[in-house]
Each structure stands twice: as structure tokens, then as C-alpha cells.
Protein backbone atom coordinates (compact mmCIF):
# COMPACT_ATOMS: atom_id res chain seq x y z
CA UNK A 1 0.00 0.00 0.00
CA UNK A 2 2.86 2.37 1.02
CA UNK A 3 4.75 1.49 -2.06
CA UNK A 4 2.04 2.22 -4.30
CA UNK A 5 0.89 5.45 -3.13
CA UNK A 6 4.96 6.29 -3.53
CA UNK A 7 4.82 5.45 -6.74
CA UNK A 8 2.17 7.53 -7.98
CA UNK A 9 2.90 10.60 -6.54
CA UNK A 10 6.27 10.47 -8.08
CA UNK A 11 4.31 9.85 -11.50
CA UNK A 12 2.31 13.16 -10.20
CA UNK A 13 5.71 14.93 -9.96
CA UNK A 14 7.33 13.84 -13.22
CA UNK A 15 4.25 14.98 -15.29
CA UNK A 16 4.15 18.44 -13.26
CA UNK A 17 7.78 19.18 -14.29
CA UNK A 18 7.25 17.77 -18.15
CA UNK A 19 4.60 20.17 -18.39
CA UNK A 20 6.19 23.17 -17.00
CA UNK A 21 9.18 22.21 -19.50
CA UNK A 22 6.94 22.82 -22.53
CA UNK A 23 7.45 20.66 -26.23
CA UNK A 24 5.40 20.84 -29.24
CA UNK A 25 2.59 23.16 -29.46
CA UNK A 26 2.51 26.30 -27.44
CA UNK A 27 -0.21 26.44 -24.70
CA UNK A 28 -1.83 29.42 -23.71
CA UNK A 29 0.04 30.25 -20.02
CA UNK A 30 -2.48 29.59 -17.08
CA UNK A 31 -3.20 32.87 -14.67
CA UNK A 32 -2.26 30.84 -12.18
CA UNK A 33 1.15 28.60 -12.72
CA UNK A 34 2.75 26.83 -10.01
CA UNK A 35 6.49 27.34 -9.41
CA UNK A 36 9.24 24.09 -9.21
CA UNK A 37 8.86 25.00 -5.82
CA UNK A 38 5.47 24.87 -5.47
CA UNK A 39 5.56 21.06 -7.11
CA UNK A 40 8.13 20.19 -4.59
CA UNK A 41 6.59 21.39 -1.38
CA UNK A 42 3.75 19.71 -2.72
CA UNK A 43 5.08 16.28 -3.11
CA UNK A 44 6.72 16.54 -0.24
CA UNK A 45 3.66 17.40 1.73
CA UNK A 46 1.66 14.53 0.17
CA UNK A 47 4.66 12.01 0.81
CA UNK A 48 4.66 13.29 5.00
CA UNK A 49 0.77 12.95 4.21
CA UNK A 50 0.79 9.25 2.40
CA UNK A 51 3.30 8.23 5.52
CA UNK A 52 1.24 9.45 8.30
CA UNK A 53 -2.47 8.08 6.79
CA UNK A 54 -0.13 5.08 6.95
CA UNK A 55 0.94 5.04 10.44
CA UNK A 56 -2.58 5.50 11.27
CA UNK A 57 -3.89 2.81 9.45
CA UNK A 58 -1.47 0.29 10.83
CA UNK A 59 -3.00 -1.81 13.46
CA UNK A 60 -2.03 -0.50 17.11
CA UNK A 61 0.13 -2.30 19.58
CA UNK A 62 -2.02 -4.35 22.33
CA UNK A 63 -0.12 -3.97 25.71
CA UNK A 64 0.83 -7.05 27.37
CA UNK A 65 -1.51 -7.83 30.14
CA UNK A 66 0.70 -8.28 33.37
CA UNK A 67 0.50 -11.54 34.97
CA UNK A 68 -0.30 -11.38 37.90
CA UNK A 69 0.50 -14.64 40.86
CA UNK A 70 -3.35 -15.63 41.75
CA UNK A 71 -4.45 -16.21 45.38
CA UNK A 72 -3.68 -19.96 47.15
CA UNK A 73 -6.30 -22.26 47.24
CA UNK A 74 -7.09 -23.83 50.54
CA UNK A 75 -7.60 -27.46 50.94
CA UNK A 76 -11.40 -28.22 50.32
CA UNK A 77 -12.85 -28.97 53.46
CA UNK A 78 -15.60 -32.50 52.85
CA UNK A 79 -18.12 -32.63 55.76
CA UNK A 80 -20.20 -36.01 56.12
CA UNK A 81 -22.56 -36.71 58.27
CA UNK A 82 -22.02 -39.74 60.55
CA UNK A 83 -22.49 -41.11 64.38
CA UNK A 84 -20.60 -38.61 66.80
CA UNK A 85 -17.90 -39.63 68.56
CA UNK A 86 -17.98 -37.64 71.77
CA UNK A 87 -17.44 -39.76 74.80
CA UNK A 88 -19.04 -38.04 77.46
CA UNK A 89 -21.49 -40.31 79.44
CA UNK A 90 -24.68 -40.20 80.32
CA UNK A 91 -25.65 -39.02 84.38
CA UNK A 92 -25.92 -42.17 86.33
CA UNK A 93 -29.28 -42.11 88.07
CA UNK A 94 -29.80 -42.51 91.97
CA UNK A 95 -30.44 -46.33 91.40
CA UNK A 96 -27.93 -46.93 94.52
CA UNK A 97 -31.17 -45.76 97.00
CA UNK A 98 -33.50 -48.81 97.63
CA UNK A 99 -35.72 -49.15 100.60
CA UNK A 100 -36.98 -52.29 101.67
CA UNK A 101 -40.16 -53.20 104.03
CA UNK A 102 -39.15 -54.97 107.31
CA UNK A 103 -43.01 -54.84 109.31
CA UNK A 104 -45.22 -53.17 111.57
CA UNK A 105 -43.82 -52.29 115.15
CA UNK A 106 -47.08 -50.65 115.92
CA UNK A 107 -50.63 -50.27 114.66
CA UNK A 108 -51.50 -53.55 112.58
CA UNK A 109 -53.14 -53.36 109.74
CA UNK A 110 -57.38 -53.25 110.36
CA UNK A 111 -56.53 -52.18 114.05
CA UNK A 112 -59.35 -50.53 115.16
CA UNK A 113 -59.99 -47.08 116.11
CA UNK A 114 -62.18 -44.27 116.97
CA UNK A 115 -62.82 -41.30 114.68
CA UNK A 116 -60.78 -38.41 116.00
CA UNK A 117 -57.79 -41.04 118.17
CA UNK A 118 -54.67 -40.00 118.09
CA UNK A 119 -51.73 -42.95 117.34
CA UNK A 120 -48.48 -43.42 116.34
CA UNK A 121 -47.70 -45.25 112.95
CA UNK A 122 -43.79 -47.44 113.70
CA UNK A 123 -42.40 -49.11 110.54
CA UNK A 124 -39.25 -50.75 110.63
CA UNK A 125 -37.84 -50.54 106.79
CA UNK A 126 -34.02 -52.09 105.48
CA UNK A 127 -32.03 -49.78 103.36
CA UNK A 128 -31.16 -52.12 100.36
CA UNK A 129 -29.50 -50.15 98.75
CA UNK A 130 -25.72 -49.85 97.93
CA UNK A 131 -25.90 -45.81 99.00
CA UNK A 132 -26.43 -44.52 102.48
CA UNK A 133 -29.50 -42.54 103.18
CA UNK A 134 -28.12 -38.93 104.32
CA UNK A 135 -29.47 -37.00 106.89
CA UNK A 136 -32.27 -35.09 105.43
CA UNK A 137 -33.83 -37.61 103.43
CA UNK A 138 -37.67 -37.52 103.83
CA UNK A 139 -40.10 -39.90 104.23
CA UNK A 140 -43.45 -38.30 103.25
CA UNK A 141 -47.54 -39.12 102.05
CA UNK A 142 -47.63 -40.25 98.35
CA UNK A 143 -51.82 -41.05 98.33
CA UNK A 144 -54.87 -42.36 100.81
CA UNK A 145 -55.44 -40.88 103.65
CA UNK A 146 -52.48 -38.63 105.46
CA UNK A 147 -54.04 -38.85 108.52
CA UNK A 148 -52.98 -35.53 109.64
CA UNK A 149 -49.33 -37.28 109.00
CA UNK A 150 -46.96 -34.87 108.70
CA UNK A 151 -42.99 -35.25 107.06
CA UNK A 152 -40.48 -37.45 108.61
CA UNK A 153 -37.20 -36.33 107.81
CA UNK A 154 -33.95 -38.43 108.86
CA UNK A 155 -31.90 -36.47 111.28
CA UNK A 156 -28.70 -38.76 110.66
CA UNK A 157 -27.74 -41.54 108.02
CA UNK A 158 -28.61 -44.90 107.51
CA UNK A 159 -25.92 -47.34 106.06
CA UNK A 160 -26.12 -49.88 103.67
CA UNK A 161 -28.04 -52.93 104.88
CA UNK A 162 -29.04 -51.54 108.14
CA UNK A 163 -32.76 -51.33 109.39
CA UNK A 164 -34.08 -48.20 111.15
CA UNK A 165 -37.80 -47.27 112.40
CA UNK A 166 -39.50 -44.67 111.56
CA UNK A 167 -42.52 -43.45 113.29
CA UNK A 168 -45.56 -40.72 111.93
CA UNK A 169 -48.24 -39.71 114.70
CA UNK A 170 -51.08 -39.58 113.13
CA UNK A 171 -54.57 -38.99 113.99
CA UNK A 172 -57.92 -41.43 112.55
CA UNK A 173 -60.66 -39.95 110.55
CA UNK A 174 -63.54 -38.76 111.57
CA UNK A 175 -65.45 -41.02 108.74
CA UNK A 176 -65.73 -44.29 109.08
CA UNK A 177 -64.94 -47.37 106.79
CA UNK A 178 -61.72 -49.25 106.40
CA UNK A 179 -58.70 -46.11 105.80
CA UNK A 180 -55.27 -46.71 104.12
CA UNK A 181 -52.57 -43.97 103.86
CA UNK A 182 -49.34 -44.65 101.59
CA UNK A 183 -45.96 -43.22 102.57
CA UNK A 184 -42.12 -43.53 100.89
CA UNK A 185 -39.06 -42.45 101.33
CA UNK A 186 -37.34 -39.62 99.05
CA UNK A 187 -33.88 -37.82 98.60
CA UNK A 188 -33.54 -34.28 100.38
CA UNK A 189 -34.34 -33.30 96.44
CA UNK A 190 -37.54 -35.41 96.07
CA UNK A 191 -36.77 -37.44 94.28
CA UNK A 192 -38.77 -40.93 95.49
CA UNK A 193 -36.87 -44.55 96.04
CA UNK A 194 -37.57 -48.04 97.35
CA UNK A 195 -40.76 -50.11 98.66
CA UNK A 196 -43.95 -47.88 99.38
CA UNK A 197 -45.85 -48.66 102.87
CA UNK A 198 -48.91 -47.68 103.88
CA UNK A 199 -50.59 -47.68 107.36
CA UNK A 200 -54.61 -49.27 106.87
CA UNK A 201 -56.60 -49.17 109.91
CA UNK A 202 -60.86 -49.20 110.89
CA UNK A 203 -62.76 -46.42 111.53
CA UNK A 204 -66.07 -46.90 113.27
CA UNK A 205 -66.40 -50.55 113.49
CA UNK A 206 -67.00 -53.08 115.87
CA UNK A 207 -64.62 -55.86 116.53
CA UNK A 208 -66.02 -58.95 118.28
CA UNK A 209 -64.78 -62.56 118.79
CA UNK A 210 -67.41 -64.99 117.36
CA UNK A 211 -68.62 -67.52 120.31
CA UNK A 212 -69.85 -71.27 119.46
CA UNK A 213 -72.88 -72.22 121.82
CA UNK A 214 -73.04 -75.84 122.75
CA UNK A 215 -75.91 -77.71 124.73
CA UNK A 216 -74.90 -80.16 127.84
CA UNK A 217 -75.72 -83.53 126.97
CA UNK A 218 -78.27 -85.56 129.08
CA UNK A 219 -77.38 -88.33 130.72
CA UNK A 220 -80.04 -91.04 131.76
CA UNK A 221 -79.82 -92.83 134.90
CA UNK A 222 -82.20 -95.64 135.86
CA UNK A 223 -84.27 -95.24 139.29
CA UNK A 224 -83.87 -97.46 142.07
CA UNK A 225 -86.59 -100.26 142.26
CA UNK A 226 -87.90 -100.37 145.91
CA UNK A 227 -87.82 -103.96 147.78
CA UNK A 228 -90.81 -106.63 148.10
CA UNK A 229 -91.02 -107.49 151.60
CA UNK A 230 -90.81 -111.20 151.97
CA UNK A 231 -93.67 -113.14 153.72
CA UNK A 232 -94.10 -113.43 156.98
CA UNK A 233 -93.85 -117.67 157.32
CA UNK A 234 -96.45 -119.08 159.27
CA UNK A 235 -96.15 -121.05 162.02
């Protein structure tokens, strides 16, 4: 492209300065004539011209783009789902606290009693259990009839397989019938252990022992037969 736009403005020249020479038939002179150097300036402008529609035309240069160090991946982190592995155990529950039922040191059951008596309920009970009772342990009403029964609480411990009694006052109903009060023993929290006893007794009734009536048998003795007297003989 640059060569051929070289070439014809040299051609453009050449035939500028053949005319100006003159040959063969006289022209008629132009008003306006360009000078040798007019032509020149001329060609040299349209050479700077040619060379700088050139430059323009060429494609540009594309800057490098600058590499640049890209940030460090971190390990990808896979999370799955499975059974957890944390060893921390359960609470153990007081299952060491067991009470066991010995019997009645007072008050049998269906003893009878006026509405309004006053009594004293004994139990004698077995701690079963591989735990000592501590002092403050309770032994209080779960249902029935409280009886006016009020809280027993231990005032010292009880060891491991040994028996202790354990006495409510209490006072009977004042309606009648056959009455039955349940009690248990409980940690100083409340939390309740080990056999539940009760106290049962009769209100209003009559106790009586039953009596077998049995007739005298009758003996039969013969009566005496009274003597004949014998004849007087005769002489």
C-alpha cells in the first residue's frame, strides 16, 4: 500500500515538471502557474501525508496484560454426616437408693380405732440399697389418707443394709370405713426410692370374737326299784 501510493505521486511529480518544460505546441500560459517550488513542497507534503495516513492505518500495539501470581487455594474442606464420637457419658441415676419393708412395730393393719384417736404409725424398713440414706432424706404421704401425718425427715444416716424405724403420729378420721394412707421415702431433692408402705386401719367398726354355743348332753340314769317285803312264814 505504502509502495504504491509512492509510486504515484512520483508519477504526479514527473508529469508536473514535463509540463512546465513545454514541447510541441505552445499552450496558452495559465493565470495561475505553479512554481518548481510549489511542485516540490507539494510532493513533499503529500509524501509526509501518504506516511502518516499510513501510520494511522497500521493496526495498534495491544499492551501485554501483566501476569499477575493468583491467590492460594485452601484445601477443600468435605463434611459427612455420621455417628458422633464424643465420649461423654450419660448421668448415672440414683439407682444406689433402695428401701426395703421390714413390718409393723405398731398399729397392725385393720386395728381398730375411733374417729378423732390420736396414734403413732412405727415401721421398721431395710435400706437395700448400695448408698447410704443422708441426713435429710424424707419420708413423706404419696396417696390415701395422710391422717394428719406430717414429714419425717432423717436427722442422721442410715448405712447400707441396716434397718431403722421410723414413726408418723397420726390422727384417725372422723369417717368411718376401712382407711389406708401410703408413705415412701425420698432424697432431700424429692426425688422418690424403694418399697412404698402404707398404714390401713378401721374407723367406726365393731370388733367382736365370734362364740360357738353348745348344749350339755343328758345323761339317763335308771331309778332305784324299791324292795318286796318277803312273807311273813307261818307257824
Amino acid at each position: 500500500m505504502f509502495k504504491s501510493r509512492l509510486i504515484a505521486v512520483t508519477l504526479c511529480v514527473t508529469a508536473l515538471m514535463l509540463a512546465s518544460c513545454g514541447g510541441g505546441e505552445a499552450q496558452p500560459t495559465p493565470t495561475n502557474t505553479l512554481s518548481l517550488d510549489d511542485i516540490q513542497t507539494l510532493a513533499v507534503e503529500t509524501f509526509s501525508a501518504a506516511l502518516t495516513g499510513t501510520a494511522l492505518a497500521g493496526p495498534s500495539e495491544t499492551p501485554v496484560p501483566t501476569l499477575t501470581a493468583s491467590p492460594t487455594i485452601g484445601p477443600i474442606v468435605t463434611i459427612t454426616s455420621g455417628a458422633s464420637t464424643s465420649n461423654q457419658s450419660v448421668p448415672p441415676t440414683a439407682s444406689c437408693y433402695r428401701l426395703t419393708f421390714v413390718g409393723d412395730v405398731s398399729i397392725q393393719d385393720n386395728t381398730a380405732m375411733k374417729p378423732g384417736e390420736g396414734f403413732t404409725k412405727t415401721w421398721k424398713v431395710l435400706n437395700s440399697g448400695s448408698c447410704p440414706w443422708d441426713a435429710g432424706f424424707k419420708f413423706a404421704f404419696k396417696s390415701g389418707e395422710q391422717m394428719n401425718g406430717v414429714t419425717y425427715v432423717l436427722a442422721s444416716s442410715v448405712a447400707p443394709n441396716a434397718t431403722a424405724d421410723i414413726s408418723v403420729d397420726m390422727t384417725a378420721p372422723s369417717k368411718s370405713g376401712t382407711l389406708r394412707g401410703d408413705w415412701q421415702m425420698s432424697t432431700a431433692g424429692g426425688q422418690f426410692f424403694g418399697d412404698i408402705v402404707y398404714v390401713q386401719i378401721v374407723v367406726g367398726g365393731t370388733t367382736g370374737t365370734a362364740t360357738t354355743a353348745t348344749g350339755a348332753a343328758v345323761t339317763a340314769t335308771p331309778s332305784p326299784t324299791p324292795e318286796t317285803p318277803s312273807p311273813t312264814p307261818t307257824q
